[in-house]
C-alpha atoms as a PDB file:
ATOM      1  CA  UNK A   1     -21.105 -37.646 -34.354  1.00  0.00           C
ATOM      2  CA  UNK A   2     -24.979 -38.345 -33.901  1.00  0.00           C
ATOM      3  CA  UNK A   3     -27.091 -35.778 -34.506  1.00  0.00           C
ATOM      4  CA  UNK A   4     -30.144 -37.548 -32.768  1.00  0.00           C
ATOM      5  CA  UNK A   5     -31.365 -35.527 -29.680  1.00  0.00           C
ATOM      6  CA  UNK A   6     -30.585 -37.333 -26.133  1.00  0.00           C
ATOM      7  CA  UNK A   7     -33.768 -39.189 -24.636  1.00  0.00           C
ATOM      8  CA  UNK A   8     -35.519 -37.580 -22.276  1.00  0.00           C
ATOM      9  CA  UNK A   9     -34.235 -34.445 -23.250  1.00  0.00           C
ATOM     10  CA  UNK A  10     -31.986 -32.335 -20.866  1.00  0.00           C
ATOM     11  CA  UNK A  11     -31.945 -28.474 -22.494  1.00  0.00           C
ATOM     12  CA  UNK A  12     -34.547 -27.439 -19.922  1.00  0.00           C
ATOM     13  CA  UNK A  13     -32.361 -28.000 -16.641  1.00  0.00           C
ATOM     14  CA  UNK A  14     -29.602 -25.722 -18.283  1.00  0.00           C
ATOM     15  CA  UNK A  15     -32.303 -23.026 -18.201  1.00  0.00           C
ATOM     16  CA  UNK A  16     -33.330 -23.753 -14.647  1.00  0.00           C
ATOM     17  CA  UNK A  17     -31.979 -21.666 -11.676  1.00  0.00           C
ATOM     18  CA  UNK A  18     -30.714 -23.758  -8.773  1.00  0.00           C
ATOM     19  CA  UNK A  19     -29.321 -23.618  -5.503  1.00  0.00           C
ATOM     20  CA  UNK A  20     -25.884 -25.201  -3.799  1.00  0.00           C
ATOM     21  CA  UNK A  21     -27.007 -25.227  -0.164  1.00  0.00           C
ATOM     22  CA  UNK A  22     -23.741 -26.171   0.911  1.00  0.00           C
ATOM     23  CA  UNK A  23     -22.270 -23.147  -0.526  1.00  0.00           C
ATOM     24  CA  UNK A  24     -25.191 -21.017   0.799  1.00  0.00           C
ATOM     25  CA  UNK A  25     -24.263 -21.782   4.286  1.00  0.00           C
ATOM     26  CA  UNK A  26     -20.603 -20.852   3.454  1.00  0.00           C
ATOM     27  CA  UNK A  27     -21.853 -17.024   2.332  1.00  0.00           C
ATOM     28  CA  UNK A  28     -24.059 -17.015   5.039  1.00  0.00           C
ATOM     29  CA  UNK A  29     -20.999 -17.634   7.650  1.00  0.00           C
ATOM     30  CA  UNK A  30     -19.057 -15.120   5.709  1.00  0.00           C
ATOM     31  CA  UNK A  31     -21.234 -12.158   5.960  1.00  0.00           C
ATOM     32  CA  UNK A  32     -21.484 -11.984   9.651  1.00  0.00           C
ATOM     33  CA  UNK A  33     -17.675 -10.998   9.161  1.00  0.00           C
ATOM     34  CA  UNK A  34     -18.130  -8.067   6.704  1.00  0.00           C
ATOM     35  CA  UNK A  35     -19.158  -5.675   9.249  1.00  0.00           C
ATOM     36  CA  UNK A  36     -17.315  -6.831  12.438  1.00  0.00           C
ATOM     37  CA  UNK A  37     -14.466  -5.043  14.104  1.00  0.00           C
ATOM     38  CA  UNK A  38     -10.946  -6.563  13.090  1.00  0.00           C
ATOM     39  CA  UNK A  39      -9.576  -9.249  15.543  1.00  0.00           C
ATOM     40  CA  UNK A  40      -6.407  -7.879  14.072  1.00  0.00           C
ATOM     41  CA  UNK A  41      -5.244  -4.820  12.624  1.00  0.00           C
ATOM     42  CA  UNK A  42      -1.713  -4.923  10.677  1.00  0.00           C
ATOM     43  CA  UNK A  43       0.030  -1.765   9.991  1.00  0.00           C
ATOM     44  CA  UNK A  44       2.563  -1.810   6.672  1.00  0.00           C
ATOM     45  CA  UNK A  45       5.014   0.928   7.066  1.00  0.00           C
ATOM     46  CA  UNK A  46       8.279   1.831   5.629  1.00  0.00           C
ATOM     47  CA  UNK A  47      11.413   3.870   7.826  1.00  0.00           C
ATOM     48  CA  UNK A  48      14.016   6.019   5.744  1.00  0.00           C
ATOM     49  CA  UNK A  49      17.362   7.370   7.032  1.00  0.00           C
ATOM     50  CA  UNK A  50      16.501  10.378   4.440  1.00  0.00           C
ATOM     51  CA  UNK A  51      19.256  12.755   6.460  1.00  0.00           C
ATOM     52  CA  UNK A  52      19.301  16.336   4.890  1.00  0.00           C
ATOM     53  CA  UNK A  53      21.177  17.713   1.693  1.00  0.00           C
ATOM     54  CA  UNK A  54      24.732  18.025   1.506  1.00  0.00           C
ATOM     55  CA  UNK A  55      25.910  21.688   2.144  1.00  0.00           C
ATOM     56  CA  UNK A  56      25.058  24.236   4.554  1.00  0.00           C
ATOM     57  CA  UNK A  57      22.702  26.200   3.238  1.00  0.00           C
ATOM     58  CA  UNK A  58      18.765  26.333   4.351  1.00  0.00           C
ATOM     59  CA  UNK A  59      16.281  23.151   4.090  1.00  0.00           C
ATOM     60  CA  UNK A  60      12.563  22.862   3.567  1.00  0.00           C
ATOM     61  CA  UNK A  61      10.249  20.132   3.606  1.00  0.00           C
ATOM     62  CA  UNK A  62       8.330  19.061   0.213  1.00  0.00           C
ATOM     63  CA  UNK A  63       6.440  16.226  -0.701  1.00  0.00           C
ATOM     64  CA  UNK A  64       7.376  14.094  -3.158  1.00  0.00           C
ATOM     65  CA  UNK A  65       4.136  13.323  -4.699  1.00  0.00           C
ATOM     66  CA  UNK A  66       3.024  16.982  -4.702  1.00  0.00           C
ATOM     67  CA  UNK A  67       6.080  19.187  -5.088  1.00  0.00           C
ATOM     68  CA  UNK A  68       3.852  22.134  -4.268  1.00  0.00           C
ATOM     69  CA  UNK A  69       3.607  21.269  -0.799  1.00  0.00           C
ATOM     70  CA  UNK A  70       6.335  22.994   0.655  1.00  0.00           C
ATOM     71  CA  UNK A  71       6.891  23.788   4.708  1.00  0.00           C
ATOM     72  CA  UNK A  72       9.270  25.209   6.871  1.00  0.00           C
ATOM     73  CA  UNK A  73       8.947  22.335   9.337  1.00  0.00           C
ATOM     74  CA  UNK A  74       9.372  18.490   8.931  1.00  0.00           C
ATOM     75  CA  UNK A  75       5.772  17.079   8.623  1.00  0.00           C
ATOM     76  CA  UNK A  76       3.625  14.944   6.619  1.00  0.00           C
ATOM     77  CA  UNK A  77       1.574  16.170   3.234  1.00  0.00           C
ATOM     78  CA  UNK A  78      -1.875  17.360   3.548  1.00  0.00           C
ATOM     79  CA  UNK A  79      -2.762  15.840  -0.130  1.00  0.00           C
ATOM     80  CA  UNK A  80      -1.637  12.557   1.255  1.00  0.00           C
ATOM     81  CA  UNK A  81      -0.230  12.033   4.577  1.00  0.00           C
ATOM     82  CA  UNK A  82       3.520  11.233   2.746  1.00  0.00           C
ATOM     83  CA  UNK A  83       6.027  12.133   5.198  1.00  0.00           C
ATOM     84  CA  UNK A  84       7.721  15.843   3.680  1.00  0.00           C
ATOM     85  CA  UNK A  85      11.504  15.305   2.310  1.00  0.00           C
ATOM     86  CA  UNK A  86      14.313  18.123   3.295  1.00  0.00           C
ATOM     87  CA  UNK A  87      15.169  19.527   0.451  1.00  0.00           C
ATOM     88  CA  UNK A  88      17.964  22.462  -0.648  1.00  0.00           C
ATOM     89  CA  UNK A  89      15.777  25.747  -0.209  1.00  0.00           C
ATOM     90  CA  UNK A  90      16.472  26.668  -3.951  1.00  0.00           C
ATOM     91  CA  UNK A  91      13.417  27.702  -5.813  1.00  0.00           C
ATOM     92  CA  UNK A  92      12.083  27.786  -9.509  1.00  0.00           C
ATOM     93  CA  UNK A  93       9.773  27.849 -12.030  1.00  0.00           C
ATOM     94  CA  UNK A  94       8.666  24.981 -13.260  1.00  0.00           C
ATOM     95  CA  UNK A  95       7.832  26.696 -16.560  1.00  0.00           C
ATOM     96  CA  UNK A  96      11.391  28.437 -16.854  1.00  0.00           C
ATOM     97  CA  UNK A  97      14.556  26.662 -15.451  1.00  0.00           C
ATOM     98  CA  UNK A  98      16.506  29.556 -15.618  1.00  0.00           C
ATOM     99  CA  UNK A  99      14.693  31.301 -13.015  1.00  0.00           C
ATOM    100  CA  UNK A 100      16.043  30.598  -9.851  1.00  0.00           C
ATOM    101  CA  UNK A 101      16.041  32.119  -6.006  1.00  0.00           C
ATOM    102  CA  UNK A 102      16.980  31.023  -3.016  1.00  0.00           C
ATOM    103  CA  UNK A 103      13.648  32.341  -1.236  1.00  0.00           C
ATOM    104  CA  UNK A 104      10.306  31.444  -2.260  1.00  0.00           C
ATOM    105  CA  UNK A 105       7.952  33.652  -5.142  1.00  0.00           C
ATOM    106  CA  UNK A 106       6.911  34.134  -8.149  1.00  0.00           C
ATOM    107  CA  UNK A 107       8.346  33.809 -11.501  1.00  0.00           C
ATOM    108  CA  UNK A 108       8.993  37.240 -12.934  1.00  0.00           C
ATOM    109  CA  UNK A 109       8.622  35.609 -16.290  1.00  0.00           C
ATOM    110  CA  UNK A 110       4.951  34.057 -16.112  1.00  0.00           C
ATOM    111  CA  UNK A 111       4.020  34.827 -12.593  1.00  0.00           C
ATOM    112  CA  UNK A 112       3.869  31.348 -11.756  1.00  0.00           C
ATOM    113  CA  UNK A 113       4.696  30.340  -8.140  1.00  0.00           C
ATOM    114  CA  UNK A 114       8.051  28.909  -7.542  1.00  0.00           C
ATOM    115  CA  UNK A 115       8.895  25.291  -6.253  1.00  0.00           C
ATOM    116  CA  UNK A 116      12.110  24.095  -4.433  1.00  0.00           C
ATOM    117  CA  UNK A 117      14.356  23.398  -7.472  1.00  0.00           C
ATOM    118  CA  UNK A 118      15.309  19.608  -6.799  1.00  0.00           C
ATOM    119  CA  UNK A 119      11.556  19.352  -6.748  1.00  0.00           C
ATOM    120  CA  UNK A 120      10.398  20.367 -10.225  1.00  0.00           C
ATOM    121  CA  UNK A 121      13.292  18.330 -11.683  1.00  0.00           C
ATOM    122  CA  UNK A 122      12.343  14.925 -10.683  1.00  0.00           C
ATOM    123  CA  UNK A 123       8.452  16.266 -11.587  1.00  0.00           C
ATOM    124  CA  UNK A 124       9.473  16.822 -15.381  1.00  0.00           C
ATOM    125  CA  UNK A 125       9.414  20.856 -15.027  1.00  0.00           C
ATOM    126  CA  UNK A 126      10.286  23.308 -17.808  1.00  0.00           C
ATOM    127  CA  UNK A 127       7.968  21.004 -20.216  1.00  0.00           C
ATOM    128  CA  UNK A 128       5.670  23.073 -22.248  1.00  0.00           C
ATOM    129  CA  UNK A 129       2.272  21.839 -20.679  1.00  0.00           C
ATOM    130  CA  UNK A 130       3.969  22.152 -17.010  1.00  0.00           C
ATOM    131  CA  UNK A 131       4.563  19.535 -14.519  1.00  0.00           C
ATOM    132  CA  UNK A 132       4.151  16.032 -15.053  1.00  0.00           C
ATOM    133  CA  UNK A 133       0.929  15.059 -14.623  1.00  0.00           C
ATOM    134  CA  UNK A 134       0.995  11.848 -13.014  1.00  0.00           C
ATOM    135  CA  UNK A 135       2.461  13.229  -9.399  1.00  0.00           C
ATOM    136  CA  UNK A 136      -0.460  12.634  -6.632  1.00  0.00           C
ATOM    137  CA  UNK A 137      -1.141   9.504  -7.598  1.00  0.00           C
ATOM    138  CA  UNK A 138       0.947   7.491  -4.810  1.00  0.00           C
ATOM    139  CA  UNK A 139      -0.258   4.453  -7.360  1.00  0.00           C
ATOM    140  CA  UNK A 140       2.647   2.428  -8.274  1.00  0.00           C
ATOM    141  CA  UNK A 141       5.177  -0.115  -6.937  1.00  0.00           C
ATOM    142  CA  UNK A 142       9.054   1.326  -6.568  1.00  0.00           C
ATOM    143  CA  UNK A 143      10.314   1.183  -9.618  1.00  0.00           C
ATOM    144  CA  UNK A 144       6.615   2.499 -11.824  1.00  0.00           C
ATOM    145  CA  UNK A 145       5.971   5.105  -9.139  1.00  0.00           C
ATOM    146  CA  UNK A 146       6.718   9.205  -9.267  1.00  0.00           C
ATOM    147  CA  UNK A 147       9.102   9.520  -6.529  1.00  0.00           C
ATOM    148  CA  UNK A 148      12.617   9.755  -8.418  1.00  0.00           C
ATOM    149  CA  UNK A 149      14.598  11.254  -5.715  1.00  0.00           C
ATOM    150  CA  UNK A 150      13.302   9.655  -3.179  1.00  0.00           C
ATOM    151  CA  UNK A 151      13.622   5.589  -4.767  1.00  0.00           C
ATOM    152  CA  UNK A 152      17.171   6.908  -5.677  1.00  0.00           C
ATOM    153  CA  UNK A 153      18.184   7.137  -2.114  1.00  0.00           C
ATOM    154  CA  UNK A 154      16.539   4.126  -0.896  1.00  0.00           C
ATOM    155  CA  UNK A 155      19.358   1.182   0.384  1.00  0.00           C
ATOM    156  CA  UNK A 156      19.041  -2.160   2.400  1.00  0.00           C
ATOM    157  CA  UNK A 157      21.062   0.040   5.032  1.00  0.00           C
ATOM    158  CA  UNK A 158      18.928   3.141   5.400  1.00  0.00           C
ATOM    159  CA  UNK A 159      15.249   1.497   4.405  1.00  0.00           C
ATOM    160  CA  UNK A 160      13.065  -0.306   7.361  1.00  0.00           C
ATOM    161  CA  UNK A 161      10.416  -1.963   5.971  1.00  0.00           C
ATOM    162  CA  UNK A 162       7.665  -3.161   8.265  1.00  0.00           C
ATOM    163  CA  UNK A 163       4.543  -5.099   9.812  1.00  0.00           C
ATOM    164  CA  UNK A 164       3.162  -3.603  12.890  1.00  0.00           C
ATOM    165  CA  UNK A 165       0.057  -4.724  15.159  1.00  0.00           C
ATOM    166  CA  UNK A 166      -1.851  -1.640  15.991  1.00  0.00           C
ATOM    167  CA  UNK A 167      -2.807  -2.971  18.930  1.00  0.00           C
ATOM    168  CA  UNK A 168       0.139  -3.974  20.877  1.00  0.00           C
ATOM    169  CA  UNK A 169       2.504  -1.921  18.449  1.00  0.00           C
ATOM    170  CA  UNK A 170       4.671  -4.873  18.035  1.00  0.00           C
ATOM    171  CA  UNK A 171       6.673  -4.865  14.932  1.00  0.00           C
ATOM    172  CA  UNK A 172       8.008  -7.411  12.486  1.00  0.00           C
ATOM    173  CA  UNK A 173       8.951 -10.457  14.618  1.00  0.00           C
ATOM    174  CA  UNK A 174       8.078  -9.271  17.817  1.00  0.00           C
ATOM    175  CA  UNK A 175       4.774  -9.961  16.218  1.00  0.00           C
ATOM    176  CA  UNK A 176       3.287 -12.398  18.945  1.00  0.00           C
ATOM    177  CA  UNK A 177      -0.052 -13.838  17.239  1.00  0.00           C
ATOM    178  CA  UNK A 178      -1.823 -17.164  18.614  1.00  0.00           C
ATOM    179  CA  UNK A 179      -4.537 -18.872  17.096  1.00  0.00           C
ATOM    180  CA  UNK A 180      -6.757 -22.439  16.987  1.00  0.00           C
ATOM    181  CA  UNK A 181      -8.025 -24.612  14.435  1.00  0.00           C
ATOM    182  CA  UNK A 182     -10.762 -23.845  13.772  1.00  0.00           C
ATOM    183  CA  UNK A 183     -10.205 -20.145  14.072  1.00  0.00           C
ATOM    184  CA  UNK A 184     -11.767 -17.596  11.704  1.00  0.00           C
ATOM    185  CA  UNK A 185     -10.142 -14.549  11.946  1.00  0.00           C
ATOM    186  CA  UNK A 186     -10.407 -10.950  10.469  1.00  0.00           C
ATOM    187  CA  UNK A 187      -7.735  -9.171   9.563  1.00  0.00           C
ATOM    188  CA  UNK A 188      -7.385  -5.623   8.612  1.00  0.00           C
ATOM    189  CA  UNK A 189      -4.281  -4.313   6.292  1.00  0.00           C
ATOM    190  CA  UNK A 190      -3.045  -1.161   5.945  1.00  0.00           C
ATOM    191  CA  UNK A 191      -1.233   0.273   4.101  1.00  0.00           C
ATOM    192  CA  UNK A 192      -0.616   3.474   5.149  1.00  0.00           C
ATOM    193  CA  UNK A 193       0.921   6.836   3.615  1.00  0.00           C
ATOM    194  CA  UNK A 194       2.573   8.548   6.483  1.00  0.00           C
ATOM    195  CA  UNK A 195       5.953   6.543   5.942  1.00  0.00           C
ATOM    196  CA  UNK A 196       8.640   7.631   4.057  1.00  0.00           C
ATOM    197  CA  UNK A 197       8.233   5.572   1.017  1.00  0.00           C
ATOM    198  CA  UNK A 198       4.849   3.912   0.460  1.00  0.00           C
ATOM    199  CA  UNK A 199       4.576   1.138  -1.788  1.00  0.00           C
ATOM    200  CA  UNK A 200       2.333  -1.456  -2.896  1.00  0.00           C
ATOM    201  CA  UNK A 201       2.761  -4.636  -0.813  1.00  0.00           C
ATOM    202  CA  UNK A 202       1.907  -8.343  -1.576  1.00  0.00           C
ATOM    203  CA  UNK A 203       1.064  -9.521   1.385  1.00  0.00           C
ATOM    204  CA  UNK A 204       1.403 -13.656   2.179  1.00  0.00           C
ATOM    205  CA  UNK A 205       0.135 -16.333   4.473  1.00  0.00           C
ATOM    206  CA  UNK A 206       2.040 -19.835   4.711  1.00  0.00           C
ATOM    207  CA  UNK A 207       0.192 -22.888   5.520  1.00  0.00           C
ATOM    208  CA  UNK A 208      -1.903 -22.206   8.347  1.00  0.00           C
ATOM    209  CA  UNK A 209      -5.317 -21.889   6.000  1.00  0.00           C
ATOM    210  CA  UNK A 210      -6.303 -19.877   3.382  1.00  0.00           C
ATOM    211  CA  UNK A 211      -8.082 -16.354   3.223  1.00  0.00           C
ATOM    212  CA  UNK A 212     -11.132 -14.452   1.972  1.00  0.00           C
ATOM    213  CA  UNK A 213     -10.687 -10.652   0.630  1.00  0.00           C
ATOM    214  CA  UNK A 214     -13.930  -8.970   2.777  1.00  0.00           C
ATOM    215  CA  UNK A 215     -13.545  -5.675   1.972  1.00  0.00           C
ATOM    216  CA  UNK A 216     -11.182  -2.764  -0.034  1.00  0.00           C
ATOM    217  CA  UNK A 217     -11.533   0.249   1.123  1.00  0.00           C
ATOM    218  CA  UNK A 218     -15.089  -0.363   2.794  1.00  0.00           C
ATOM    219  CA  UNK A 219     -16.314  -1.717  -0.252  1.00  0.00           C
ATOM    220  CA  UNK A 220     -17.468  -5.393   0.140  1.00  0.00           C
ATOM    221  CA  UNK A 221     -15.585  -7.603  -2.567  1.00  0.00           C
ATOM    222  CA  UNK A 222     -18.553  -9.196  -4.612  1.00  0.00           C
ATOM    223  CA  UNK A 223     -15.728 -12.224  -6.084  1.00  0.00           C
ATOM    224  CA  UNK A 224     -15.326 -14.405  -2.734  1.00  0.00           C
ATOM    225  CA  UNK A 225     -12.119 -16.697  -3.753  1.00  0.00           C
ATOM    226  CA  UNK A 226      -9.990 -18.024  -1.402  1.00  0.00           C
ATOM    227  CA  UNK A 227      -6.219 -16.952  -1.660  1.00  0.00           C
ATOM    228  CA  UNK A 228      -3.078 -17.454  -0.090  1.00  0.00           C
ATOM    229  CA  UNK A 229      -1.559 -13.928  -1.049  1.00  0.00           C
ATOM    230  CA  UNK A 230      -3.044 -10.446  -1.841  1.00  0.00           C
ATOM    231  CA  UNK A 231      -1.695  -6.930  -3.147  1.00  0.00           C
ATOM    232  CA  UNK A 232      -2.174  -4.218  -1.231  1.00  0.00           C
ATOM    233  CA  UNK A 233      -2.232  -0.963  -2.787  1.00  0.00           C
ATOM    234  CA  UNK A 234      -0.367   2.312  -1.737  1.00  0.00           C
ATOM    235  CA  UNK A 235      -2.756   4.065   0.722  1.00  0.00           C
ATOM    236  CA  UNK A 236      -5.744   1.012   0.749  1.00  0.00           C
ATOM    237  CA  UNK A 237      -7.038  -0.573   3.456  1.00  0.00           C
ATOM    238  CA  UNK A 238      -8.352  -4.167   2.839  1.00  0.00           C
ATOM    239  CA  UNK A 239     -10.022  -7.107   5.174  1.00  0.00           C
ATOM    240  CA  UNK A 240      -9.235 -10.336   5.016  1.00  0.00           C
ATOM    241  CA  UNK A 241     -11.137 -13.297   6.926  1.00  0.00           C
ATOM    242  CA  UNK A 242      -8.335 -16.266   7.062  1.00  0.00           C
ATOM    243  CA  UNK A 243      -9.298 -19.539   8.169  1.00  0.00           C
ATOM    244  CA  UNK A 244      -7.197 -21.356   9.906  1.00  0.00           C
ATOM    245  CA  UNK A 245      -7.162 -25.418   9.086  1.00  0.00           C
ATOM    246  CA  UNK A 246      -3.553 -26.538   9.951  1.00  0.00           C
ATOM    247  CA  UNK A 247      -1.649 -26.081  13.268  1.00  0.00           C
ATOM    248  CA  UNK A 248       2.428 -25.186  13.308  1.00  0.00           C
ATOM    249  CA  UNK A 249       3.767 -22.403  13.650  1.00  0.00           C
ATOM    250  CA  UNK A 250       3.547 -20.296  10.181  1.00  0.00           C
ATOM    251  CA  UNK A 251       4.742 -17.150   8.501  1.00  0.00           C
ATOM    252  CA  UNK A 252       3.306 -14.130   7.000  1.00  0.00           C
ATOM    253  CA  UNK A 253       4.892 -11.705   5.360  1.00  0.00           C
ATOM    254  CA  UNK A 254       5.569  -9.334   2.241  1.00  0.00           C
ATOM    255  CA  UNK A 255       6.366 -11.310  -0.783  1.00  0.00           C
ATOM    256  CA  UNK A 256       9.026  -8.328  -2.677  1.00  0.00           C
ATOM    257  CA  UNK A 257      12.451  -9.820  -1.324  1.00  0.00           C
ATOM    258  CA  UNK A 258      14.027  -6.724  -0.372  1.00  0.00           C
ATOM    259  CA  UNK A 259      10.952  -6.193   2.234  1.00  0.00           C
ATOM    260  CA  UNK A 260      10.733  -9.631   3.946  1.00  0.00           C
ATOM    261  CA  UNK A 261      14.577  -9.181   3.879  1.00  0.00           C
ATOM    262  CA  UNK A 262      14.824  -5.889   5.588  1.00  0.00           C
ATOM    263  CA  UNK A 263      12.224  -7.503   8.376  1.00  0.00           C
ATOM    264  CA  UNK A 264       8.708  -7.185   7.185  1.00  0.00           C
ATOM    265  CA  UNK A 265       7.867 -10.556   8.328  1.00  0.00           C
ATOM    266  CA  UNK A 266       6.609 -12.325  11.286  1.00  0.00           C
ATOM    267  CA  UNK A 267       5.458 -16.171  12.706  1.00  0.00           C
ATOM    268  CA  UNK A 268       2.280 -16.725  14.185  1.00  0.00           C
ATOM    269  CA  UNK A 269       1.668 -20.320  16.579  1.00  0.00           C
ATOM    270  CA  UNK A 270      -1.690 -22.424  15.720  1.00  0.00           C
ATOM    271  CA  UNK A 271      -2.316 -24.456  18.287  1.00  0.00           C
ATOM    272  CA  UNK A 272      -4.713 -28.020  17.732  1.00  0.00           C
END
C-alpha cells in the first residue's frame, strides 16, 4: 500500500458542505404535508366479550391499568380512557391481604384505602413497597403489558380486533378506499385507549408504494425513511404520507397474526 498522497489532492472536498438538489425538492414536497389535515383517519380498536364474574353477588367497574379507579357504573378510566372491567365487589388492602370487605374503606390496619380484591392481585399487592409500580403505563404489547386478568380472558372467539375509518365509520373490510398513481396521501393512525384491550399495533402496507412517518404524537419525525410497516404504540397517534407508485388492488393491515386474523385488515383499489 502506497503511502504517496493522491495528485491533486482531494481532503478538502470531504470538509466542504454540499447540497443534493434533487433531494431538496423531495423535503420541500414533504413539508407541505406536515401540517395538513389527514385525507384519512384510521381508527385501531379492539372489542371484548368481557361478560361479568361468575356468581351473584355485586359488580363494579375498575381499570385495569389503575386498579384505583373504581365506579359503580360501566365507563371508561379517567387516567386513560381504558374501558372499566366488572369486577367481584370484594375489597382489600393492598398492603394486608387478609383484610377483606365486601363494601368499599379503609384498612383498619394502616388506614390505607381499599381496592376491589381481584384488582390488587393481578397489581402485585401485599408487597412491602405496595403496588406494582409499573400499572399506568398502557406501554407494552400483550404478552409484556400489566393487564393479567384481562390478557387471560382474551380468545379468538370473544376478541374483535379492528381498523375503522373515522370518517365513514367503516370497519375492517368494509373499508372502501380508492386512490391514483400518483397519489400522495396522509394518513393518520390511532391508536386509541377506549377499547377493551389496547395494544401496540404494527401496522402494514402491501405494494401499492411506500410511506413516510410525518409525525408521532404532533411531533415532526426529524429521520424521513421510507417504510413499508410501522409500530404504533398503545395510546399514540402517528401520520404517515404514503405514496402511491403501483396500481392493483392492495392490502393493509396489522402484522400480529391473531389481529389480521380476527379482521383487522382491509383492501384498498389504485387505479392507473
Amino acid at each position: 500500500m502506497s503511502r504517496e498522497q493522491a495528485e491533486p489532492s482531494l481532503a478538502e472536498q470531504f470538509e466542504r458542505l454540499r447540497c443534493n438538489d434533487d433531494m431538496v425538492a423531495v423535503r420541500e414536497g414533504i413539508a407541505q404535508h406536515v401540517d395538513k389535515e389527514p385525507d384519512k383517519v384510521l381508527g385501531f380498536i379492539a372489542e371484548m366479550d368481557l361478560g361479568v364474574p361468575e356468581g351473584d353477588g355485586p359488580v363494579v367497574y375498575a381499570c385495569p391499568m389503575h386498579p384505583e379507579v373504581v365506579s359503580d357504573e360501566p365507563g371508561h378510566c379517567p387516567e386513560c380512557a381504558m374501558k372499566l372491567l366488572a369486577v367481584e365487589a370484594t375489597y382489600t388492602c393492598p398492603m394486608h391481604l387478609d383484610v377483606m370487605t365486601a363494601a368499599p374503606g379503609h384498612c383498619p390496619t394502616c388506614g390505607m384505602k381499599l381496592l376491589p380484591a381481584q384488582l390488587v392481585a393481578e397489581a402485585g399487592g401485599g408487597h412491602e413497597h405496595g403496588t406494582h409500580e409499573a400499572h399506568g403505563e398502557a406501554d407494552g404489547i400483550e404478552w409484556e403489558d400489566d393487564m393479567v386478568e384481562v390478557n387471560r380472558l382474551t380468545t379468538p372467539a370473544n376478541m374483535r380486533w379492528k381498523l375503522i375509518d373515522r370518517e365513514t365509520g367503516a370497519e375492517n373490510a368494509a373499508i372502501d378506499w380508492r386512490f391514483r398513481v400518483g397519489d400522495q396521501v396522509k394518513i393518520r393512525l390511532l391508536n386509541e385507549m377506549a377499547g377493551d384491550h389496547p395494544m401496540h399495533h404494527p401496522f402494514h402496507v402491501h405494494g401499492a408504494g411506500r410511506f413516510l412517518v410525518l409525525s408521532r404524537d404532533g411531533v415532526v419525525e426529524p429521520n424521513l425513511v421510507w417504510k413499508d410497516t410501522v409500530l404504533i404504540r398503545t395510546g399514540e397517534t402517528i401520520d404517515i404520507l404514503l405514496d402511491i407508485t403501483n396500481p392493483g388492488l392492495w392490502m393493509a393491515h396489522c402484522h400480529i397474526a391473531e389481529h389480521h386474523e380476527s379482521g383487522m385488515m382491509f383492501s384498498f383499489d389504485v387505479a392507473p
